[in-house]
PDB file of N, CA and C in Angstrom:
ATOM      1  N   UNK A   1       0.843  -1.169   0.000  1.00  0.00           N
ATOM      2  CA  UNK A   1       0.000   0.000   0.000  1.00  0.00           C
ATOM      3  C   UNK A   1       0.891   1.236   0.000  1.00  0.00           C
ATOM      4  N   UNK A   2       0.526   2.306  -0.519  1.00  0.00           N
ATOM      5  CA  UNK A   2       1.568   3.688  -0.552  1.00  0.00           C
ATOM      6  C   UNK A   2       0.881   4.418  -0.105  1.00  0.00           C
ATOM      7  N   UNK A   3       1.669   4.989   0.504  1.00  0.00           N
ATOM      8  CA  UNK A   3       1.177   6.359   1.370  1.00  0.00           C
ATOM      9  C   UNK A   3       1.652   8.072   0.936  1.00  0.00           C
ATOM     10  N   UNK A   4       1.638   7.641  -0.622  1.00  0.00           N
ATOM     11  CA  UNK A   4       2.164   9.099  -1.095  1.00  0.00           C
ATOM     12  C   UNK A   4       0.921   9.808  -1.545  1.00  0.00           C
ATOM     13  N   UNK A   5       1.937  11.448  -1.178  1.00  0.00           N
ATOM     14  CA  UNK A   5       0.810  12.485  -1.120  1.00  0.00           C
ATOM     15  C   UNK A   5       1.074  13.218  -1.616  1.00  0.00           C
ATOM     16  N   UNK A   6       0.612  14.360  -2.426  1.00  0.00           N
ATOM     17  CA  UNK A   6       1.225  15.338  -3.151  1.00  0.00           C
ATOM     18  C   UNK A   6       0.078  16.886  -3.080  1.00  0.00           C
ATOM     19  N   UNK A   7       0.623  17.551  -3.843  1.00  0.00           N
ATOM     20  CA  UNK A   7      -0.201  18.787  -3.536  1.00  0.00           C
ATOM     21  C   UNK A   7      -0.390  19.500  -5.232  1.00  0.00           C
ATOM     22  N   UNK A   8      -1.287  20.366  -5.442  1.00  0.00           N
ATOM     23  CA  UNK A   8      -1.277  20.839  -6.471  1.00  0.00           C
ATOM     24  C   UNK A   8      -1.756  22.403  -6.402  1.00  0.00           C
ATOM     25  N   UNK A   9      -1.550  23.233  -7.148  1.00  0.00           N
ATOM     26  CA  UNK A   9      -1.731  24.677  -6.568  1.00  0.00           C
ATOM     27  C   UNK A   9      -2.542  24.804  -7.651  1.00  0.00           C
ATOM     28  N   UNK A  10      -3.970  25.691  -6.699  1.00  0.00           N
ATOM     29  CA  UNK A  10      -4.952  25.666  -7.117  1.00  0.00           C
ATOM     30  C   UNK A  10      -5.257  27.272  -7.592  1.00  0.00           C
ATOM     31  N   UNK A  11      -5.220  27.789  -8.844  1.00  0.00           N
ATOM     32  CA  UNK A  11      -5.430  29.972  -8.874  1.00  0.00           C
ATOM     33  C   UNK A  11      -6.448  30.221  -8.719  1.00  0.00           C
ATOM     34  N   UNK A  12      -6.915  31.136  -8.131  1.00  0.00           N
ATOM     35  CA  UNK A  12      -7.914  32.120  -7.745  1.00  0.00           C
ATOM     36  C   UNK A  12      -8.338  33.332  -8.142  1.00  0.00           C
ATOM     37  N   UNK A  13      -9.302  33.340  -9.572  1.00  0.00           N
ATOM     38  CA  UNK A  13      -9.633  34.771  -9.638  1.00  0.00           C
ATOM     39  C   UNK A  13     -11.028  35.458  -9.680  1.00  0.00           C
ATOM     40  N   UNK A  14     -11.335  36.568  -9.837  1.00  0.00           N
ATOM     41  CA  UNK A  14     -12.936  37.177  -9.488  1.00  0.00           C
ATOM     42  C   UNK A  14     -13.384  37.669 -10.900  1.00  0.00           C
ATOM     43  N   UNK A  15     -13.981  37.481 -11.947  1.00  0.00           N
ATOM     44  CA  UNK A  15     -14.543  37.848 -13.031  1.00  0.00           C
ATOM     45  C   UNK A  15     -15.715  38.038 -13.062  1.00  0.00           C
ATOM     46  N   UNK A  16     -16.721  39.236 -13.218  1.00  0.00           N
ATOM     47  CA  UNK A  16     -17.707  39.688 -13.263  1.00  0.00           C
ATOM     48  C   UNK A  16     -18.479  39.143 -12.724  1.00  0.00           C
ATOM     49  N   UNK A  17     -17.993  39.059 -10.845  1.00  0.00           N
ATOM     50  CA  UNK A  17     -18.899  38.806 -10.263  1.00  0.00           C
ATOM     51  C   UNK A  17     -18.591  37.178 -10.033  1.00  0.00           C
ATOM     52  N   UNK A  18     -17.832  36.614 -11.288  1.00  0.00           N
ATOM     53  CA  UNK A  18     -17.622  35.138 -11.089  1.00  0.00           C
ATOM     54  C   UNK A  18     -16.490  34.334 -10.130  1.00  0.00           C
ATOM     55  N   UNK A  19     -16.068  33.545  -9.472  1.00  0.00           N
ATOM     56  CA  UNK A  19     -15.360  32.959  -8.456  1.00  0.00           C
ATOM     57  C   UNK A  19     -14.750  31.819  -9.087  1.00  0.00           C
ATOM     58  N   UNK A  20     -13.879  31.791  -9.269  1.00  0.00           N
ATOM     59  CA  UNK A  20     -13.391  30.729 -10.514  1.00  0.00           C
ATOM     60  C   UNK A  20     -11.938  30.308 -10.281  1.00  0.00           C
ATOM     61  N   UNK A  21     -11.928  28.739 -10.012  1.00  0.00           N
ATOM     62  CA  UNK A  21     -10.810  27.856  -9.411  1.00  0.00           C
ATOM     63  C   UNK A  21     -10.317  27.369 -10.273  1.00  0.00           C
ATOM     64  N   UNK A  22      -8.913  27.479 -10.912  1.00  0.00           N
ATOM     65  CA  UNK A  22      -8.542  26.493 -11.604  1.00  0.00           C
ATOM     66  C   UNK A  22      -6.955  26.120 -11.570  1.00  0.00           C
ATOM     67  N   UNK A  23      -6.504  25.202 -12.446  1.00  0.00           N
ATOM     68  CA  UNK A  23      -4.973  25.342 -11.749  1.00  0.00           C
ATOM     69  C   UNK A  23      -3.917  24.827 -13.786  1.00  0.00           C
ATOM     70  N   UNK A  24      -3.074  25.146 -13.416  1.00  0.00           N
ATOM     71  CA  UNK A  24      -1.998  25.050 -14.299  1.00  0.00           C
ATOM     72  C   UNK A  24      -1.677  23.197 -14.357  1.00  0.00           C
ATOM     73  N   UNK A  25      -1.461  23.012 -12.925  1.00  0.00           N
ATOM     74  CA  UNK A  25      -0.617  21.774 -12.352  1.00  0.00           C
ATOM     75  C   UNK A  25      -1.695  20.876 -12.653  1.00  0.00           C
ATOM     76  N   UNK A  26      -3.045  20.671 -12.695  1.00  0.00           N
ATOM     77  CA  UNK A  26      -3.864  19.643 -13.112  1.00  0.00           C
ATOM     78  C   UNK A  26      -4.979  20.201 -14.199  1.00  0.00           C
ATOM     79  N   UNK A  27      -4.469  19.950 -15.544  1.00  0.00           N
ATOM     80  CA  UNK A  27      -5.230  19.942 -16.400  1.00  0.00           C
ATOM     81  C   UNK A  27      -6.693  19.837 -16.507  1.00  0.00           C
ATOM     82  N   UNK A  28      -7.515  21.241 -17.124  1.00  0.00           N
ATOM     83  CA  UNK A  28      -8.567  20.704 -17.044  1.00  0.00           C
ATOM     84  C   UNK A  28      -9.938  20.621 -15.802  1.00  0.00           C
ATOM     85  N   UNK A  29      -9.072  20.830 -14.480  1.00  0.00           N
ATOM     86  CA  UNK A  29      -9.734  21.718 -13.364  1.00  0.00           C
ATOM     87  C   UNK A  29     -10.513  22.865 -13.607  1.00  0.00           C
ATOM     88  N   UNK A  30     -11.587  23.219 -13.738  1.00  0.00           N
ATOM     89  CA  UNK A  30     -12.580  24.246 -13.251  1.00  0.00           C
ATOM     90  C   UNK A  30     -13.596  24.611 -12.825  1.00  0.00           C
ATOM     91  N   UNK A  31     -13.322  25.189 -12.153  1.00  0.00           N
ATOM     92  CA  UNK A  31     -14.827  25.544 -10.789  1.00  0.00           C
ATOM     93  C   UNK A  31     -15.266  26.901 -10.842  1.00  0.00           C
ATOM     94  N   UNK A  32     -16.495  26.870 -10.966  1.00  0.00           N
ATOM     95  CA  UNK A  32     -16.879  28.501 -11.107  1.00  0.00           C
ATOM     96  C   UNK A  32     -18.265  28.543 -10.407  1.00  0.00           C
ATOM     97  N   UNK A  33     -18.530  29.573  -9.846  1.00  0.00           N
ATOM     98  CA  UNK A  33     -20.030  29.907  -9.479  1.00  0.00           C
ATOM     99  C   UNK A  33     -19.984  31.698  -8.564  1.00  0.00           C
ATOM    100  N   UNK A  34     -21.093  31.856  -8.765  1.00  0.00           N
ATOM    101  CA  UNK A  34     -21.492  33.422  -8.688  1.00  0.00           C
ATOM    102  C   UNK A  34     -21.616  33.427  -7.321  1.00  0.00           C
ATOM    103  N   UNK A  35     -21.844  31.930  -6.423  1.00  0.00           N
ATOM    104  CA  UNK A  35     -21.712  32.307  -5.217  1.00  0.00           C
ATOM    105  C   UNK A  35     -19.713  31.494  -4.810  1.00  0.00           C
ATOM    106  N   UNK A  36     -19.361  32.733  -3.683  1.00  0.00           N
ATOM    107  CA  UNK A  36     -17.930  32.237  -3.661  1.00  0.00           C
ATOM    108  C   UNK A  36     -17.824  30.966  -2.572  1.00  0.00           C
ATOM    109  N   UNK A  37     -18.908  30.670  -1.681  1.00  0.00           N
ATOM    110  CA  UNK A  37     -18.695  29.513  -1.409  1.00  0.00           C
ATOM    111  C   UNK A  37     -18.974  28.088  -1.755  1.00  0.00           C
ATOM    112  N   UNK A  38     -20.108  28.369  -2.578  1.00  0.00           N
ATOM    113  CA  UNK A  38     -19.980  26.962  -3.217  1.00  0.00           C
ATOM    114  C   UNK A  38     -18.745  26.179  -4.038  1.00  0.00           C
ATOM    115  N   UNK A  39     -18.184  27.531  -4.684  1.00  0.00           N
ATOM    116  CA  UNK A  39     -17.309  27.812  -5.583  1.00  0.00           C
ATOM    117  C   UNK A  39     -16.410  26.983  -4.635  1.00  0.00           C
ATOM    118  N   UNK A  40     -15.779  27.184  -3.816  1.00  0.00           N
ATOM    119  CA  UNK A  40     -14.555  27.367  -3.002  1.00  0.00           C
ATOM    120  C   UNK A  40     -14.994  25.257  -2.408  1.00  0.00           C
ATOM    121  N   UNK A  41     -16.233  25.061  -1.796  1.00  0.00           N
ATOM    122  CA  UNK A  41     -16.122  24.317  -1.345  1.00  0.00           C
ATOM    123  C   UNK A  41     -16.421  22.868  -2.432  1.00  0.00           C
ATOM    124  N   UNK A  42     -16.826  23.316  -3.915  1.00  0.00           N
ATOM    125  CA  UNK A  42     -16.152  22.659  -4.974  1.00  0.00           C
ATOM    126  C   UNK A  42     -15.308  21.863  -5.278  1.00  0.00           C
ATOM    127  N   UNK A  43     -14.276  22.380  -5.332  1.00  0.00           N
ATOM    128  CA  UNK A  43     -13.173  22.327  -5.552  1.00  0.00           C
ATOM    129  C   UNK A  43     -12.111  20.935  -5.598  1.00  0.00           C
ATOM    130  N   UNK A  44     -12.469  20.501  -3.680  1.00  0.00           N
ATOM    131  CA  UNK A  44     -11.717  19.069  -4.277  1.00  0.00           C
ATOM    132  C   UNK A  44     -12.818  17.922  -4.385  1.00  0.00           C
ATOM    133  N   UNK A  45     -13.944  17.983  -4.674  1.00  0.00           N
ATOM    134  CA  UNK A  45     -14.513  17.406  -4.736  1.00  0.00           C
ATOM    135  C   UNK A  45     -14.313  17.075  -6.785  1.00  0.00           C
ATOM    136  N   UNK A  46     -14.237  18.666  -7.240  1.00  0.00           N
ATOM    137  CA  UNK A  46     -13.614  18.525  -8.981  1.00  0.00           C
ATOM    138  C   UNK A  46     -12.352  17.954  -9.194  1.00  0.00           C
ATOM    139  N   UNK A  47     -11.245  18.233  -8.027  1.00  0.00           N
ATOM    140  CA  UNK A  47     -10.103  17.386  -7.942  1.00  0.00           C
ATOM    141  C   UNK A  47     -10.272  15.992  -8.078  1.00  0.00           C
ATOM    142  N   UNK A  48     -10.972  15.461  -6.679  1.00  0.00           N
ATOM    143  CA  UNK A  48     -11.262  13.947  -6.821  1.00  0.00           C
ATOM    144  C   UNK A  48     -11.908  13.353  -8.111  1.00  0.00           C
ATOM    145  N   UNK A  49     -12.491  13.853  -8.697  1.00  0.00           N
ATOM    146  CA  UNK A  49     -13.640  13.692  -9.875  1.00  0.00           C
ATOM    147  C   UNK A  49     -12.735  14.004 -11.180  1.00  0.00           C
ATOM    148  N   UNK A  50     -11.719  14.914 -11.097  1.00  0.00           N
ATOM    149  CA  UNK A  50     -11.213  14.558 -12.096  1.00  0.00           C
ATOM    150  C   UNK A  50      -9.842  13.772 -12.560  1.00  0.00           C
ATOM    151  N   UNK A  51      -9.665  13.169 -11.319  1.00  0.00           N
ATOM    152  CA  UNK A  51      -8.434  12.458 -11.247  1.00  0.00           C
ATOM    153  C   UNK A  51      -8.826  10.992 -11.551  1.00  0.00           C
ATOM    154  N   UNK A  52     -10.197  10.721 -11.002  1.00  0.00           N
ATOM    155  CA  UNK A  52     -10.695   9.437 -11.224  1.00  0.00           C
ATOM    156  C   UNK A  52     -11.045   9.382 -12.518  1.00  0.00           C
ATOM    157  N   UNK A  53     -11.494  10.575 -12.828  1.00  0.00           N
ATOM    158  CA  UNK A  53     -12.050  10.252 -14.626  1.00  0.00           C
ATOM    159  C   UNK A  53     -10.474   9.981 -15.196  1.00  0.00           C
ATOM    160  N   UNK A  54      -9.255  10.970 -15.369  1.00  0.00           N
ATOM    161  CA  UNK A  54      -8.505  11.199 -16.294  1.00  0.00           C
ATOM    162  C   UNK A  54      -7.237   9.734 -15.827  1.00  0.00           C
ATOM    163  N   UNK A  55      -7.085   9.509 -14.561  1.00  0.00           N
ATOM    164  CA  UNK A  55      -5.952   8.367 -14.217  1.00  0.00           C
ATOM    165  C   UNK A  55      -6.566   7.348 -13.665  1.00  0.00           C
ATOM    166  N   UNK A  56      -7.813   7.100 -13.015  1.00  0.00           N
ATOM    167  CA  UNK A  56      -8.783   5.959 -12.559  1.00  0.00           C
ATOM    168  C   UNK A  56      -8.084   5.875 -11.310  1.00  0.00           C
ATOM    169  N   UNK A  57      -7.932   7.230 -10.664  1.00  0.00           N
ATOM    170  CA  UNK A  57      -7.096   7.156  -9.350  1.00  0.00           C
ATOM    171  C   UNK A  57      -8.176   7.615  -8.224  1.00  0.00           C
ATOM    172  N   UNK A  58      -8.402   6.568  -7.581  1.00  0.00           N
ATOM    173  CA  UNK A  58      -9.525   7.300  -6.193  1.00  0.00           C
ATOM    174  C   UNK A  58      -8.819   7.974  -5.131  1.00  0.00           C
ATOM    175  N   UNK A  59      -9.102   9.135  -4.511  1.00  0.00           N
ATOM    176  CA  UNK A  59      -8.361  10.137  -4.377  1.00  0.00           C
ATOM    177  C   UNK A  59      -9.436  10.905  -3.416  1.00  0.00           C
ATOM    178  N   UNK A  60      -8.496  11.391  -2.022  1.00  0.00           N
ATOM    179  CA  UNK A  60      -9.024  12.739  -1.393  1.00  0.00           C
ATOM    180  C   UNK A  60      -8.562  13.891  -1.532  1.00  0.00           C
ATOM    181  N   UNK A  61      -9.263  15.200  -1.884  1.00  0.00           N
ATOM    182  CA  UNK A  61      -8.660  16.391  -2.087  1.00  0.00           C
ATOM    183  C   UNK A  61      -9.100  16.860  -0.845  1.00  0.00           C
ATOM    184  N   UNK A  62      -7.975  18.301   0.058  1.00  0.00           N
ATOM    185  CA  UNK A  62      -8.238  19.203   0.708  1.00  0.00           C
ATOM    186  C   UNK A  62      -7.234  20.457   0.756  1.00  0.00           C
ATOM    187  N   UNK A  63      -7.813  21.587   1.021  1.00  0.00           N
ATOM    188  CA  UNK A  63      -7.148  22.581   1.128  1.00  0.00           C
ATOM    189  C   UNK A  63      -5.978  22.265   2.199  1.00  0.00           C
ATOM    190  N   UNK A  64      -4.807  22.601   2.254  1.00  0.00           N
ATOM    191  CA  UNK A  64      -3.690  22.824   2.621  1.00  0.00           C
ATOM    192  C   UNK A  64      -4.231  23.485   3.824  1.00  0.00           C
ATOM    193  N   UNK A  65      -3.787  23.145   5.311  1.00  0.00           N
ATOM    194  CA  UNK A  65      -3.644  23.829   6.180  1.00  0.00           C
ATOM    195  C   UNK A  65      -3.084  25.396   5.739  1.00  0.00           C
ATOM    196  N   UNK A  66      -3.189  26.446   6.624  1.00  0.00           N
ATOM    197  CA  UNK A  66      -2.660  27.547   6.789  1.00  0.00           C
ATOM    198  C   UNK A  66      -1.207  27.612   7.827  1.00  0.00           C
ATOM    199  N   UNK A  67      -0.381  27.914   8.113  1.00  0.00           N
ATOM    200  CA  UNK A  67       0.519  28.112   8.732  1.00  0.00           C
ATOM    201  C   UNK A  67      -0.525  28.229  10.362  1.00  0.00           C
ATOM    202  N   UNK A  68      -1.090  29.223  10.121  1.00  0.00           N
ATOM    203  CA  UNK A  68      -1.740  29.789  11.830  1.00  0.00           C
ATOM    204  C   UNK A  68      -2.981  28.655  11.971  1.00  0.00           C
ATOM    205  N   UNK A  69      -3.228  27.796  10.998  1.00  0.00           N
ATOM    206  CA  UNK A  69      -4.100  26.747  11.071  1.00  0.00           C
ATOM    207  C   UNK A  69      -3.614  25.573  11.973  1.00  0.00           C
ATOM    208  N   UNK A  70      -2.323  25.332  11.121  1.00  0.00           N
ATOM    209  CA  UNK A  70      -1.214  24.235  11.808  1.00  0.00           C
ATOM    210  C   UNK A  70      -0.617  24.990  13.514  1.00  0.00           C
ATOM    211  N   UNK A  71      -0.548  26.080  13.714  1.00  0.00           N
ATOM    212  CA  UNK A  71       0.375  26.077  14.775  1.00  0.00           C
ATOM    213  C   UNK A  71      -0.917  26.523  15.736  1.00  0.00           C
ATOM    214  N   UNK A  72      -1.899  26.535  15.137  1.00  0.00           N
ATOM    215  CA  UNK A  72      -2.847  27.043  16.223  1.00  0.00           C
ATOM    216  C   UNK A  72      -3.657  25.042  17.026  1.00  0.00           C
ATOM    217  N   UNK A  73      -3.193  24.285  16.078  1.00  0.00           N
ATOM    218  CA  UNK A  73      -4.022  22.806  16.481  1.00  0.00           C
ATOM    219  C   UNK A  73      -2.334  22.159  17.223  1.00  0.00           C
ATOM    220  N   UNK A  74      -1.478  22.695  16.884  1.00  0.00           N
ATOM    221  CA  UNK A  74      -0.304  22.592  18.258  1.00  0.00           C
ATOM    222  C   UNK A  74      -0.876  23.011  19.351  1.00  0.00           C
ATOM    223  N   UNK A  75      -1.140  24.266  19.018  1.00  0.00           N
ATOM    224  CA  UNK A  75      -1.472  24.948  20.558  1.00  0.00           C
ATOM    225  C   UNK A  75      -2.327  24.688  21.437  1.00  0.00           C
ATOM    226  N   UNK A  76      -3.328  24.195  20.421  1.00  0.00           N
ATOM    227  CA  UNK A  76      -4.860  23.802  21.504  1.00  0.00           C
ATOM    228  C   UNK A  76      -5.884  24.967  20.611  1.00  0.00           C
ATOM    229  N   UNK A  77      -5.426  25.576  20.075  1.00  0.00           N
ATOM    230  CA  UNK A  77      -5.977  27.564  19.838  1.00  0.00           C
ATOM    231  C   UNK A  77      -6.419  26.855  18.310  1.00  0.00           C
ATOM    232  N   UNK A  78      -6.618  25.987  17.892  1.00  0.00           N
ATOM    233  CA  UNK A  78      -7.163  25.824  16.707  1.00  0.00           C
ATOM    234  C   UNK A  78      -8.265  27.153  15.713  1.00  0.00           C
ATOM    235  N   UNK A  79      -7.771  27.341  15.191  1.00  0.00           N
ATOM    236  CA  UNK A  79      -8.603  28.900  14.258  1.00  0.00           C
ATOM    237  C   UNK A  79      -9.683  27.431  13.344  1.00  0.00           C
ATOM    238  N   UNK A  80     -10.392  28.197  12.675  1.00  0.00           N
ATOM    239  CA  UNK A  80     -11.703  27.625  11.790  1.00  0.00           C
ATOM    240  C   UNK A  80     -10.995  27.072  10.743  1.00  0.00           C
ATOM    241  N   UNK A  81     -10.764  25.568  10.673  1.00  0.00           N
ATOM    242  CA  UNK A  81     -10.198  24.990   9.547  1.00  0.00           C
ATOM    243  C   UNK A  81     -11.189  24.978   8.161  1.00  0.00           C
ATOM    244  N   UNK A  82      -9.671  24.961   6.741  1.00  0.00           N
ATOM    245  CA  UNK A  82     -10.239  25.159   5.619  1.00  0.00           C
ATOM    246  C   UNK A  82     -11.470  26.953   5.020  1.00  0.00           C
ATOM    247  N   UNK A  83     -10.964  27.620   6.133  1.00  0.00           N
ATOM    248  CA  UNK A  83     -11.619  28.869   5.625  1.00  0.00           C
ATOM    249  C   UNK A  83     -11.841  29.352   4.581  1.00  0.00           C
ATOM    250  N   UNK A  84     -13.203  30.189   3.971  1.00  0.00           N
ATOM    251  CA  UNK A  84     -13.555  30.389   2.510  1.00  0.00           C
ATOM    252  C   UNK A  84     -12.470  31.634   2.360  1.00  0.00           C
ATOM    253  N   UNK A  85     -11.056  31.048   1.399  1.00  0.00           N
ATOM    254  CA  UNK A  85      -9.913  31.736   0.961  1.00  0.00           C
ATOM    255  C   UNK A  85     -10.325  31.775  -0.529  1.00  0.00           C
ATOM    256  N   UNK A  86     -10.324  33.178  -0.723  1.00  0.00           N
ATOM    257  CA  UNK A  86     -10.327  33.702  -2.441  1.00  0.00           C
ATOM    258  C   UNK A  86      -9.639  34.132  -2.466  1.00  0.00           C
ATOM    259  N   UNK A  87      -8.281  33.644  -2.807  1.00  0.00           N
ATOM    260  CA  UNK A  87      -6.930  33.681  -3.528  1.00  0.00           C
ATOM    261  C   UNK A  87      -6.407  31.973  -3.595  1.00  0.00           C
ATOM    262  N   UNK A  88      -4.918  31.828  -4.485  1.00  0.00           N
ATOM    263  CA  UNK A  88      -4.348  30.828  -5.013  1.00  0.00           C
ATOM    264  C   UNK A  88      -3.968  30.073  -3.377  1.00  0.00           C
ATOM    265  N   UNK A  89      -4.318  28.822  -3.632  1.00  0.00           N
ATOM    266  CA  UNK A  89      -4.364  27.872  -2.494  1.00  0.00           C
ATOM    267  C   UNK A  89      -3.957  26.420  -2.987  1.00  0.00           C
ATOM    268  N   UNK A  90      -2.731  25.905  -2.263  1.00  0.00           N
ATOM    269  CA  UNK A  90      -2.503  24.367  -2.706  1.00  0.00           C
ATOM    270  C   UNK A  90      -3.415  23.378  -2.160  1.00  0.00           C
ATOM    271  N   UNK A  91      -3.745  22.537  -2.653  1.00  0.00           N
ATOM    272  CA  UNK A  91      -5.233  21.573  -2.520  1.00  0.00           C
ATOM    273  C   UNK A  91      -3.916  19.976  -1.818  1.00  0.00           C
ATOM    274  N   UNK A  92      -4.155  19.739  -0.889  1.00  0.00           N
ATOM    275  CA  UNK A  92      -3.480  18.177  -0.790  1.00  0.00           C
ATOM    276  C   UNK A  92      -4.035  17.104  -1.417  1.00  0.00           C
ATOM    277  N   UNK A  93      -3.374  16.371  -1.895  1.00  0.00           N
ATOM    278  CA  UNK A  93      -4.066  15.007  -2.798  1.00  0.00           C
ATOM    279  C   UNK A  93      -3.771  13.601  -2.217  1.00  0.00           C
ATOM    280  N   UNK A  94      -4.341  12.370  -1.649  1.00  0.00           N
ATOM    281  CA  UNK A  94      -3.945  11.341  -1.081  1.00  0.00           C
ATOM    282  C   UNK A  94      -4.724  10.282  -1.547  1.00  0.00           C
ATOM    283  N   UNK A  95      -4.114   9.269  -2.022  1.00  0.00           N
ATOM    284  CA  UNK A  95      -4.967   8.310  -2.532  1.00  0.00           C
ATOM    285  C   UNK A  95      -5.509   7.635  -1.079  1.00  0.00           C
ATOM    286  N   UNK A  96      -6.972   7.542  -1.468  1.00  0.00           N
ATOM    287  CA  UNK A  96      -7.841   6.450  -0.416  1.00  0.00           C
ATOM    288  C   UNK A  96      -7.578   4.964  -0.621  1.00  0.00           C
ATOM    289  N   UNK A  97      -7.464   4.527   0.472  1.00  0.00           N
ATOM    290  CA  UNK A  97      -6.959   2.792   0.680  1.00  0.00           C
ATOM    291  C   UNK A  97      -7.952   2.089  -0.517  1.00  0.00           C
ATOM    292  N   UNK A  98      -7.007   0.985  -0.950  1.00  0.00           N
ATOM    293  CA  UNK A  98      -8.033   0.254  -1.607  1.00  0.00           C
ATOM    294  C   UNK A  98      -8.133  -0.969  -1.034  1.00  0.00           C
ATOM    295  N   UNK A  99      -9.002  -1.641  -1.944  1.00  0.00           N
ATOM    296  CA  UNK A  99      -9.597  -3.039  -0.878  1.00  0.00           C
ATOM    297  C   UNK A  99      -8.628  -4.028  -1.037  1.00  0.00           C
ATOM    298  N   UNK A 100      -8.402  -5.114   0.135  1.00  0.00           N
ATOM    299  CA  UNK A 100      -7.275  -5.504  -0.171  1.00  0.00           C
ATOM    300  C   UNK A 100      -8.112  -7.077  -1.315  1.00  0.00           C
TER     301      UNK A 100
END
């Protein structure tokens, strides 16, 4: 079983009103909607969905901790994980166990 994980950086921009995710590093990614959180909470769900279509790879996507995300769940002081961020954000990628 492998336990490799990787990340992919996800851009962030605002077009007339539109909220629109897409990335360089995985072909073919895009998420758009007029509201910015659906938009946002999208996202690796289009990751997972399109990794399974394009490599037949079953797969969890999530936003990348924040720095004050990570040192705040050291602390005990945990801040609101995965916050609705409109700007460029790396998405983590981990394949889900398969059956043995």
């Amino acid at each position: 079983m492998t336990f490799a994980k990787t990340s992919v950086e996800v851009k962030y921009k605002g077009v007339d009103g539109w909220h629109i995710f897409e990335s360089d590093e995985l072909v073919g990614l895009l998420v758009a909607s007029k509201d910015p959180a659906i938009a946002f909470a999208d996202v690796p769900t289009a990751i997972e969905q399109l990794l399974m279509l394009d490599e037949g790879i079953k797969c969890k996507a999530m936003p990348e901790m924040t720095l004050d995300e990570f040192l705040g769940s050291l602390r005990g002081t945990e801040v609101e994980p995965h916050q609705l961020v409109m700007e460029d954000k790396r998405y983590i990628i981990s394949p889900e166990a398969m059956p043995a």
